[in-house]
PDB file of N, CA and C in Angstrom:
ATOM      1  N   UNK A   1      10.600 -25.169  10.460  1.00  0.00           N
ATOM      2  CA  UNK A   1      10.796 -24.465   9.213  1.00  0.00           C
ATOM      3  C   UNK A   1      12.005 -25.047   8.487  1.00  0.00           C
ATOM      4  N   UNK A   2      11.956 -24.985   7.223  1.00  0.00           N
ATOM      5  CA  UNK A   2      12.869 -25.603   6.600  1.00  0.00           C
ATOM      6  C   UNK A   2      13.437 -24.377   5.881  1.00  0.00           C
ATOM      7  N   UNK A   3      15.218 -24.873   5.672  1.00  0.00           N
ATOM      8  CA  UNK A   3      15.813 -23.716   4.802  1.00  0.00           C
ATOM      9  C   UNK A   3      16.343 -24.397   3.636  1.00  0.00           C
ATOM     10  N   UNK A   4      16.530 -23.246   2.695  1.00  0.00           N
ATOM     11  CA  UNK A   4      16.767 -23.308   1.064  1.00  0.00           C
ATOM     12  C   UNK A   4      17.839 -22.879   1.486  1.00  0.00           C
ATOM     13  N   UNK A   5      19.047 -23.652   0.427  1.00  0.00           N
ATOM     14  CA  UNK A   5      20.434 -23.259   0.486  1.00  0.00           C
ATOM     15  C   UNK A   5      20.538 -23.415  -1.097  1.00  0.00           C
ATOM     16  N   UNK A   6      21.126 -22.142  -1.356  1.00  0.00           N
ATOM     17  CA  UNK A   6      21.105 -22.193  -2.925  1.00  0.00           C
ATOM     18  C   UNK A   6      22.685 -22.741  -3.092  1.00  0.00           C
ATOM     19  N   UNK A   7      22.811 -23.925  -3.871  1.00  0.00           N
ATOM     20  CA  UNK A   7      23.823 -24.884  -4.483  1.00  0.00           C
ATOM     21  C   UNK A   7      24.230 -24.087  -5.982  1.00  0.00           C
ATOM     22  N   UNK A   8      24.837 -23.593  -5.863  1.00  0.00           N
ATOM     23  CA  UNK A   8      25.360 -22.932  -7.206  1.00  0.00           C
ATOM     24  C   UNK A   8      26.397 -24.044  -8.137  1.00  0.00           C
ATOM     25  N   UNK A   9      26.726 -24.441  -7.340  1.00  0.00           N
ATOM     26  CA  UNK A   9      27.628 -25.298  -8.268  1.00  0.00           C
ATOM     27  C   UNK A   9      26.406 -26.353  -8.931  1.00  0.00           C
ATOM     28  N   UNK A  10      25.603 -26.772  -8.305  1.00  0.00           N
ATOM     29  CA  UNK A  10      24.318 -27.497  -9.238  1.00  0.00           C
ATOM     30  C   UNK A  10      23.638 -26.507  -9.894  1.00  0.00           C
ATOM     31  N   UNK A  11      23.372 -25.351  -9.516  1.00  0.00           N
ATOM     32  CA  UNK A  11      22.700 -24.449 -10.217  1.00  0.00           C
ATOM     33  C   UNK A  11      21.085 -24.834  -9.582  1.00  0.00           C
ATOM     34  N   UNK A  12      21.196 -25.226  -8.498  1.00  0.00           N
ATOM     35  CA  UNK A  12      19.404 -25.545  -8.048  1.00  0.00           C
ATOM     36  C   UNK A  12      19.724 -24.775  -6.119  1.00  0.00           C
ATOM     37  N   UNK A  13      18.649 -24.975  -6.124  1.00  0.00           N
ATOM     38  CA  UNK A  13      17.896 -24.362  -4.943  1.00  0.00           C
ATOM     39  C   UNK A  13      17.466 -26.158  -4.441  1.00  0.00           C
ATOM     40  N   UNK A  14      17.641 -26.088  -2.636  1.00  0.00           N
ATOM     41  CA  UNK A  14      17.819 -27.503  -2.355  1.00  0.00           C
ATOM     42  C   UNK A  14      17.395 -27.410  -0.681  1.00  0.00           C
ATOM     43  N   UNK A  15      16.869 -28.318  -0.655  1.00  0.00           N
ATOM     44  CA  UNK A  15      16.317 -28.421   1.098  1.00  0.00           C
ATOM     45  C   UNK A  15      16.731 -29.879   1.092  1.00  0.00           C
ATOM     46  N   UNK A  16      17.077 -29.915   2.908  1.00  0.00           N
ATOM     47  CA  UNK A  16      17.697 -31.350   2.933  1.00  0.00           C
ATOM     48  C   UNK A  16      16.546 -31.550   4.459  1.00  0.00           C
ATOM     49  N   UNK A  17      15.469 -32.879   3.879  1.00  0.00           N
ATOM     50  CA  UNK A  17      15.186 -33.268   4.860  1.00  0.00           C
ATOM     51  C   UNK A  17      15.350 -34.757   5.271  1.00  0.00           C
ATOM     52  N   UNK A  18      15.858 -34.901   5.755  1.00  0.00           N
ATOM     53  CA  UNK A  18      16.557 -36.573   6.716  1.00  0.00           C
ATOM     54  C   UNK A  18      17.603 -36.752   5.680  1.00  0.00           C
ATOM     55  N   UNK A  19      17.972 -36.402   5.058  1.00  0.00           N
ATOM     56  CA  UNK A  19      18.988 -36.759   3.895  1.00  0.00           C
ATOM     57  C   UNK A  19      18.042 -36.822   2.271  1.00  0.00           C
ATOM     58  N   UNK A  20      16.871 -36.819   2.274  1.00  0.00           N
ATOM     59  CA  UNK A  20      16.557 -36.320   1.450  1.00  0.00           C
ATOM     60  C   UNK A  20      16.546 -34.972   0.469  1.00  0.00           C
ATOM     61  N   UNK A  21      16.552 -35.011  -0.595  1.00  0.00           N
ATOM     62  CA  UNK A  21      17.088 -33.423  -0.825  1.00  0.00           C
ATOM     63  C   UNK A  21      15.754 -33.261  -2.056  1.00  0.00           C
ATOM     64  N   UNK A  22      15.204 -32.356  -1.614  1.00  0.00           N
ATOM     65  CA  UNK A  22      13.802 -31.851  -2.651  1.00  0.00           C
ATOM     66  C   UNK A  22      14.735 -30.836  -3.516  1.00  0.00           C
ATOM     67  N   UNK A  23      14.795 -30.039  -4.491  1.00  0.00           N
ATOM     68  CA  UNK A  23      15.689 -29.349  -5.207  1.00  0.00           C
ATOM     69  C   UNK A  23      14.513 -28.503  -6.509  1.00  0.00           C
ATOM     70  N   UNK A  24      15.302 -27.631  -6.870  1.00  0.00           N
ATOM     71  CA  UNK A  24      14.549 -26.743  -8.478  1.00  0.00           C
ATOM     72  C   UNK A  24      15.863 -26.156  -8.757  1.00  0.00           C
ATOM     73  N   UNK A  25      15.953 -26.600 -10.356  1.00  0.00           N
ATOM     74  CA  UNK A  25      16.976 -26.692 -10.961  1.00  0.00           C
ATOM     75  C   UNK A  25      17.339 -24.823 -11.929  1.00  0.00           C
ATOM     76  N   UNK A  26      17.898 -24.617 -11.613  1.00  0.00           N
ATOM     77  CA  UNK A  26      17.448 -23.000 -12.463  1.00  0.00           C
ATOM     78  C   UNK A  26      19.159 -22.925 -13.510  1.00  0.00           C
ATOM     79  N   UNK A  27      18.849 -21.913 -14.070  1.00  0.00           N
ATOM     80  CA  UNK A  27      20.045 -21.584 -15.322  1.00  0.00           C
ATOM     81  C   UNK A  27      19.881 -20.100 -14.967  1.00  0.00           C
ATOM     82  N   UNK A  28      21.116 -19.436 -14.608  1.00  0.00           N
ATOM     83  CA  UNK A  28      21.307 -18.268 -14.906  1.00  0.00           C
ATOM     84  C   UNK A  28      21.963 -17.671 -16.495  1.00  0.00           C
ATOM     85  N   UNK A  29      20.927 -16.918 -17.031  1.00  0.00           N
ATOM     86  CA  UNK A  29      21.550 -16.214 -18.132  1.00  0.00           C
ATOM     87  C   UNK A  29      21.446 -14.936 -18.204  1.00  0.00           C
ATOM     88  N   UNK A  30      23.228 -14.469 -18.110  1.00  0.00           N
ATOM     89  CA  UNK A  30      22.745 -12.870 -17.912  1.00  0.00           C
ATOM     90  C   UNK A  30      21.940 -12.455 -16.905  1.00  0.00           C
ATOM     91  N   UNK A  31      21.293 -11.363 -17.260  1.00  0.00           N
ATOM     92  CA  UNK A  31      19.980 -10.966 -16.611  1.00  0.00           C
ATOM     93  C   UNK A  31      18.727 -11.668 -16.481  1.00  0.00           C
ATOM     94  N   UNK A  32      18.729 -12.957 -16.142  1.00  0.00           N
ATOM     95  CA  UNK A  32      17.667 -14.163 -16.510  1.00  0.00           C
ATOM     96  C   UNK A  32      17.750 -15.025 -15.689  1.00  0.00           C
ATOM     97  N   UNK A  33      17.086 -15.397 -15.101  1.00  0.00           N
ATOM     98  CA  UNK A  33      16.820 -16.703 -14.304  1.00  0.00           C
ATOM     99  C   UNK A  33      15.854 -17.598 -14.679  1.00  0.00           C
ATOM    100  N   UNK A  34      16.215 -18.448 -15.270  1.00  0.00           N
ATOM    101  CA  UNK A  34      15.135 -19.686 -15.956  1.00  0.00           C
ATOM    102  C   UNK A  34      15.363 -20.872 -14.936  1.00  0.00           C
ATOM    103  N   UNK A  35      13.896 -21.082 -14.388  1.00  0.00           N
ATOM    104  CA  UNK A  35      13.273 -22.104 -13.593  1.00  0.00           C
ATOM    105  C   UNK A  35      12.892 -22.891 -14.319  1.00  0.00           C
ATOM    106  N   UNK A  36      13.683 -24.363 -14.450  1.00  0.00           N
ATOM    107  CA  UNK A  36      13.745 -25.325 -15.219  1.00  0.00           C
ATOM    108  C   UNK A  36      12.943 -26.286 -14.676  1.00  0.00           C
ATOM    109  N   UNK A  37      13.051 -26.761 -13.826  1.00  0.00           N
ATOM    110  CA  UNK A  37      12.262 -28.233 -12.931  1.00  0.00           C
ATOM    111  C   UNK A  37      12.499 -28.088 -11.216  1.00  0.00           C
ATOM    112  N   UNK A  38      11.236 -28.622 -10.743  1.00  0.00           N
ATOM    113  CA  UNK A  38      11.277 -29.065  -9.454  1.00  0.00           C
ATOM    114  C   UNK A  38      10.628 -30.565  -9.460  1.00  0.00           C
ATOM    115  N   UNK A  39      11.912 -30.540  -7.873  1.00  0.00           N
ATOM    116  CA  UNK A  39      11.640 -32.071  -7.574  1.00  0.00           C
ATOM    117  C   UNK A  39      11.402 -32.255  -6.138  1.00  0.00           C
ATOM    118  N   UNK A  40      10.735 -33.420  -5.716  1.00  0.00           N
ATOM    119  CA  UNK A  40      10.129 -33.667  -3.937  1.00  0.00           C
ATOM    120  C   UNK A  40      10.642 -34.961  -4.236  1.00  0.00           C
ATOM    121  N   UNK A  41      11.060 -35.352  -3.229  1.00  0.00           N
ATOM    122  CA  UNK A  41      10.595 -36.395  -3.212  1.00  0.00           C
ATOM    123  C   UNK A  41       9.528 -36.981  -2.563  1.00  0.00           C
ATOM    124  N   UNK A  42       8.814 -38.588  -3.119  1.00  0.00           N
ATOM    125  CA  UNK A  42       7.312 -39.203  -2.278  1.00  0.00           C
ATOM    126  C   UNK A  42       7.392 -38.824  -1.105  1.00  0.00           C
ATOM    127  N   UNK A  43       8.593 -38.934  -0.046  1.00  0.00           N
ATOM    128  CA  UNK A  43       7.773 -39.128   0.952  1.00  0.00           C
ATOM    129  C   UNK A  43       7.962 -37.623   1.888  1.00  0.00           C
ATOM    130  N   UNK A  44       8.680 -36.781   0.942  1.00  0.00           N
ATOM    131  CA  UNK A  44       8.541 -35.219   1.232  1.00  0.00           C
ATOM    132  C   UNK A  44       7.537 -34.532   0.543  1.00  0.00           C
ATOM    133  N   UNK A  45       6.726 -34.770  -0.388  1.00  0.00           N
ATOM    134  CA  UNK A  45       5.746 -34.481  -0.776  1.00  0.00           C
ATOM    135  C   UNK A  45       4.662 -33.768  -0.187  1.00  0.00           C
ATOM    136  N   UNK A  46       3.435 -33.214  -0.440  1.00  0.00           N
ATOM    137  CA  UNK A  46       2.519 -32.502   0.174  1.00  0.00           C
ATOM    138  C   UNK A  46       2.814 -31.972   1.923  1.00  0.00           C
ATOM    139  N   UNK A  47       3.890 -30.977   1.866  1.00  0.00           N
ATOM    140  CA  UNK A  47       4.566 -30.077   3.493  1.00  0.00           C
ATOM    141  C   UNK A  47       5.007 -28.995   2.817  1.00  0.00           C
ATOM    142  N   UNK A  48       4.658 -28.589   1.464  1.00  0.00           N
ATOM    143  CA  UNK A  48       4.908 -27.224   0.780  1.00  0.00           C
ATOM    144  C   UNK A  48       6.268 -26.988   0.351  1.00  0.00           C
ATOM    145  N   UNK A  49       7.191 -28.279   0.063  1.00  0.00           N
ATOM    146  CA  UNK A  49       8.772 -27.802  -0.178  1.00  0.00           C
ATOM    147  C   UNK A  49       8.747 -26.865  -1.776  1.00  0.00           C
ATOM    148  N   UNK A  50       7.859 -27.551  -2.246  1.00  0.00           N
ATOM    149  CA  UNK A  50       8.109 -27.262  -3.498  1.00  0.00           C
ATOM    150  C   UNK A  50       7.618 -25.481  -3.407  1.00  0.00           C
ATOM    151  N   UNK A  51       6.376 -25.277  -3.035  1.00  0.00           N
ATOM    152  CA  UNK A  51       6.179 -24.173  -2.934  1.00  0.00           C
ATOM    153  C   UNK A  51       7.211 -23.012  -2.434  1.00  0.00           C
ATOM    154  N   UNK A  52       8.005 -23.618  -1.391  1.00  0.00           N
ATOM    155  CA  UNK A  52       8.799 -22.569  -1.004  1.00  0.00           C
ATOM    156  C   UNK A  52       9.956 -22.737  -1.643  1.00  0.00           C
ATOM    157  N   UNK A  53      10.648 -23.635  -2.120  1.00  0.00           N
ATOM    158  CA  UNK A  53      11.435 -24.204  -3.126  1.00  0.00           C
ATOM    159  C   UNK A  53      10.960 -22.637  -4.488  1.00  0.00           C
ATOM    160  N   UNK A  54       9.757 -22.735  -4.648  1.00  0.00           N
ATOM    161  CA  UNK A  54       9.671 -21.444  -6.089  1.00  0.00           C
ATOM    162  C   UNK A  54       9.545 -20.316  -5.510  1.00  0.00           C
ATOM    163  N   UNK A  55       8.910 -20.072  -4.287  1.00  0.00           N
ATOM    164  CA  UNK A  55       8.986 -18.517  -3.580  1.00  0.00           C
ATOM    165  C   UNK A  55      10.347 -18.011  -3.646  1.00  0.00           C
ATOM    166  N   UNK A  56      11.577 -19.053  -3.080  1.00  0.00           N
ATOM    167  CA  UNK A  56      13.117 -19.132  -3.305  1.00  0.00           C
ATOM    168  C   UNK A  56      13.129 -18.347  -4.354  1.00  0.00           C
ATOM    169  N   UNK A  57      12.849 -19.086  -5.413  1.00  0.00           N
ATOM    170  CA  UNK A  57      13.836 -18.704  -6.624  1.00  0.00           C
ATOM    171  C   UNK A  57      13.197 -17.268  -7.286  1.00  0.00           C
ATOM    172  N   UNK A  58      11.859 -17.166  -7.540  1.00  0.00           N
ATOM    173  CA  UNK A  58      11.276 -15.999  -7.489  1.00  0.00           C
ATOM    174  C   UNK A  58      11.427 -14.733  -6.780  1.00  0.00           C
ATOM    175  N   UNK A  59      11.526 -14.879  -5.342  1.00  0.00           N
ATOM    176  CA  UNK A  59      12.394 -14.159  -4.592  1.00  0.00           C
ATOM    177  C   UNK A  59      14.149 -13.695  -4.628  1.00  0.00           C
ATOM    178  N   UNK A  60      14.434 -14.363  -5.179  1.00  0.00           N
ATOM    179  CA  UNK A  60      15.903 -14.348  -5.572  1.00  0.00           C
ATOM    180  C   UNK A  60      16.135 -13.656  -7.315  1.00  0.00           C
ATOM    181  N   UNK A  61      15.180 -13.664  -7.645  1.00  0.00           N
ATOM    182  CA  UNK A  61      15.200 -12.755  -9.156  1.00  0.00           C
ATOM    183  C   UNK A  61      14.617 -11.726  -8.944  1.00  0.00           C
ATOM    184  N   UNK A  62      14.329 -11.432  -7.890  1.00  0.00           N
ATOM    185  CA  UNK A  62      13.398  -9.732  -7.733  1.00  0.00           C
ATOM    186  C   UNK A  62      14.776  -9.413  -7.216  1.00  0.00           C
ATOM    187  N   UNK A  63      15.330 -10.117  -6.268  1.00  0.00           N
ATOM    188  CA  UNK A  63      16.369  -9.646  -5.593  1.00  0.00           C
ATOM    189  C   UNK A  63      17.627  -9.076  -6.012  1.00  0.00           C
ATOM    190  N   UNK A  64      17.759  -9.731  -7.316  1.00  0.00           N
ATOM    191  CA  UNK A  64      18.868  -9.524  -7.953  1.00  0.00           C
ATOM    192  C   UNK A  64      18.818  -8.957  -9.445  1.00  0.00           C
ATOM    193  N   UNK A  65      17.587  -8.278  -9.554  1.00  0.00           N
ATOM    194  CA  UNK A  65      16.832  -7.558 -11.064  1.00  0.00           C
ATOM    195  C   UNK A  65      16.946  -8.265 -11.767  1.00  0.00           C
ATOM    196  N   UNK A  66      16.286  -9.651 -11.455  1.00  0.00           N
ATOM    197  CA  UNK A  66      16.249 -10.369 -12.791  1.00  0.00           C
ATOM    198  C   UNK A  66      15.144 -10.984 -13.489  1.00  0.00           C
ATOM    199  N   UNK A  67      15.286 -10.681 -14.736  1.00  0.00           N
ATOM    200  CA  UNK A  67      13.427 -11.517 -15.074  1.00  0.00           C
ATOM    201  C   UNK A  67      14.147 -13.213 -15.059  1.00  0.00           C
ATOM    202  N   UNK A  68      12.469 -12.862 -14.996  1.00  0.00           N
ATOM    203  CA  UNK A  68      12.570 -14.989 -14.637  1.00  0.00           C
ATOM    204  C   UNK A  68      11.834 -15.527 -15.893  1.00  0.00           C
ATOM    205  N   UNK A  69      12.646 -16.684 -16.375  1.00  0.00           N
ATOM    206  CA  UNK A  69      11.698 -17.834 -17.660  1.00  0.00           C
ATOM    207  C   UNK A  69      11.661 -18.969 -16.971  1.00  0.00           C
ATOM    208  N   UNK A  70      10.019 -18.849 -17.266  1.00  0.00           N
ATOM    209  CA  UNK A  70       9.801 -20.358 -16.061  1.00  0.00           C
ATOM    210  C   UNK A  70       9.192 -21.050 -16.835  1.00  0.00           C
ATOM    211  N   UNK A  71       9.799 -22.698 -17.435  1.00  0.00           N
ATOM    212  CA  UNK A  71       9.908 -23.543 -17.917  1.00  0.00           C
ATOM    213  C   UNK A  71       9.005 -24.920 -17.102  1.00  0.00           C
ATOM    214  N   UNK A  72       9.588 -24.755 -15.824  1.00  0.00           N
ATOM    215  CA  UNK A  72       8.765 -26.058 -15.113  1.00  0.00           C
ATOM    216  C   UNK A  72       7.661 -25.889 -14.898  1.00  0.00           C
ATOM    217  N   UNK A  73       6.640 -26.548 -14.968  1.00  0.00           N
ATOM    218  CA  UNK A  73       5.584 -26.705 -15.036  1.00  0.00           C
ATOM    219  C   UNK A  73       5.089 -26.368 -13.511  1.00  0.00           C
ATOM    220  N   UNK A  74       5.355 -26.726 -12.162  1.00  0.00           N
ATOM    221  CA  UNK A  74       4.790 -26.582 -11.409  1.00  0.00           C
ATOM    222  C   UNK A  74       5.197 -25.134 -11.289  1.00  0.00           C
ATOM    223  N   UNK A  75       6.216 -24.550 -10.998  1.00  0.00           N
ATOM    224  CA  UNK A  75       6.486 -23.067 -10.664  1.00  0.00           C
ATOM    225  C   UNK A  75       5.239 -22.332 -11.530  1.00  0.00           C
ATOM    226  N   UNK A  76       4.998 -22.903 -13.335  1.00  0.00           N
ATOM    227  CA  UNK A  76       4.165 -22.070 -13.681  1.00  0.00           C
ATOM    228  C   UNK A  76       2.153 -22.128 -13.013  1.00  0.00           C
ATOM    229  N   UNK A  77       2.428 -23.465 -12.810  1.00  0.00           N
ATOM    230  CA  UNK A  77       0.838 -23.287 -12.088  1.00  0.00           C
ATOM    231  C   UNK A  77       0.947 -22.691 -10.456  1.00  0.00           C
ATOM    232  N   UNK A  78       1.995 -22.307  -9.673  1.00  0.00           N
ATOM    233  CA  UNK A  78       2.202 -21.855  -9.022  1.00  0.00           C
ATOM    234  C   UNK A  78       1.748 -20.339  -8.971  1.00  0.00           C
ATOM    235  N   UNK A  79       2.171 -19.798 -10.404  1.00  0.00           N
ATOM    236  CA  UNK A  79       1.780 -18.635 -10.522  1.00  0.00           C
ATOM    237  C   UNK A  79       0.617 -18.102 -10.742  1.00  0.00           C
ATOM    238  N   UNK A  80       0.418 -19.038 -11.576  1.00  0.00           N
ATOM    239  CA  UNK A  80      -1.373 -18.906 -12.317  1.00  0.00           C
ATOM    240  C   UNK A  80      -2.156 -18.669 -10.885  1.00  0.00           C
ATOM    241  N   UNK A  81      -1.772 -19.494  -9.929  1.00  0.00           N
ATOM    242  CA  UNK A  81      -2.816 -19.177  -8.237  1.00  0.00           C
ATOM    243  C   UNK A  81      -2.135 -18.023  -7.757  1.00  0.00           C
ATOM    244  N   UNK A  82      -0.881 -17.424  -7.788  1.00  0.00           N
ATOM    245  CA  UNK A  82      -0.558 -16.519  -7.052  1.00  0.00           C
ATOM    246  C   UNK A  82      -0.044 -15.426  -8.145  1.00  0.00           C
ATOM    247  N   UNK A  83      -1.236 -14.281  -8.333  1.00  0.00           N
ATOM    248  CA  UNK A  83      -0.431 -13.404  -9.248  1.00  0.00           C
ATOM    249  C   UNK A  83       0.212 -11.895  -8.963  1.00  0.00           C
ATOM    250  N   UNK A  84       0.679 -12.579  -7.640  1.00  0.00           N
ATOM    251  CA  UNK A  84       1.346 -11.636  -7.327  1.00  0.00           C
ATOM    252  C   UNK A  84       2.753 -11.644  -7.413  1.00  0.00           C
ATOM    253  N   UNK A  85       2.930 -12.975  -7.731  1.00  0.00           N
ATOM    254  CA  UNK A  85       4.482 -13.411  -8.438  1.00  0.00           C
ATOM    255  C   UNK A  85       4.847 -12.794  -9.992  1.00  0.00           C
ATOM    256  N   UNK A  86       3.839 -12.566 -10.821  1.00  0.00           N
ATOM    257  CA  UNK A  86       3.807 -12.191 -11.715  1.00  0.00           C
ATOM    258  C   UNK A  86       4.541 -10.946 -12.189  1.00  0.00           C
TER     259      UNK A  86
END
């Protein structure tokens, strides 16, 4: 299992595998959490980082009463399959 360590000073959410670092970049405003971009890298690709990479951050705005503006494209087709994020 892999863990998310939220990097505040980058303002992203970040998994480190072999020294690789997959990441989703967010902006807190106020009461707002805007999910800006996620990134894998190739050869971390298809092992679900990204997915749990947006469960993270989604989970972390319920957590902390915050609505979320989700900008990156994958978080939003993320949702479109799971609408229970919604």
């Amino acid at each position: 299992m892999h863990t998310v360590r939220d990097n505040t000073a980058a303002s992203r959410f970040e998994i480190d595998v072999d020294g690789q670092i997959a990441f989703l970049d967010y902006q807190r405003n106020g009461n707002e959490l805007a999910i800006l971009h996620t990134e894998v890298p190739e050869p971390l690709r298809h092992q679900g980082l990204g997915t749990l990479l947006a469960k993270t951050a989604i989970a972390t705005a319920r957590a902390e009463g915050m609505r979320l503006k989700v900008i990156c494209k994958f978080v939003q087709a993320y949702r479109r399959t799971h609408p229970e994020t919604n």
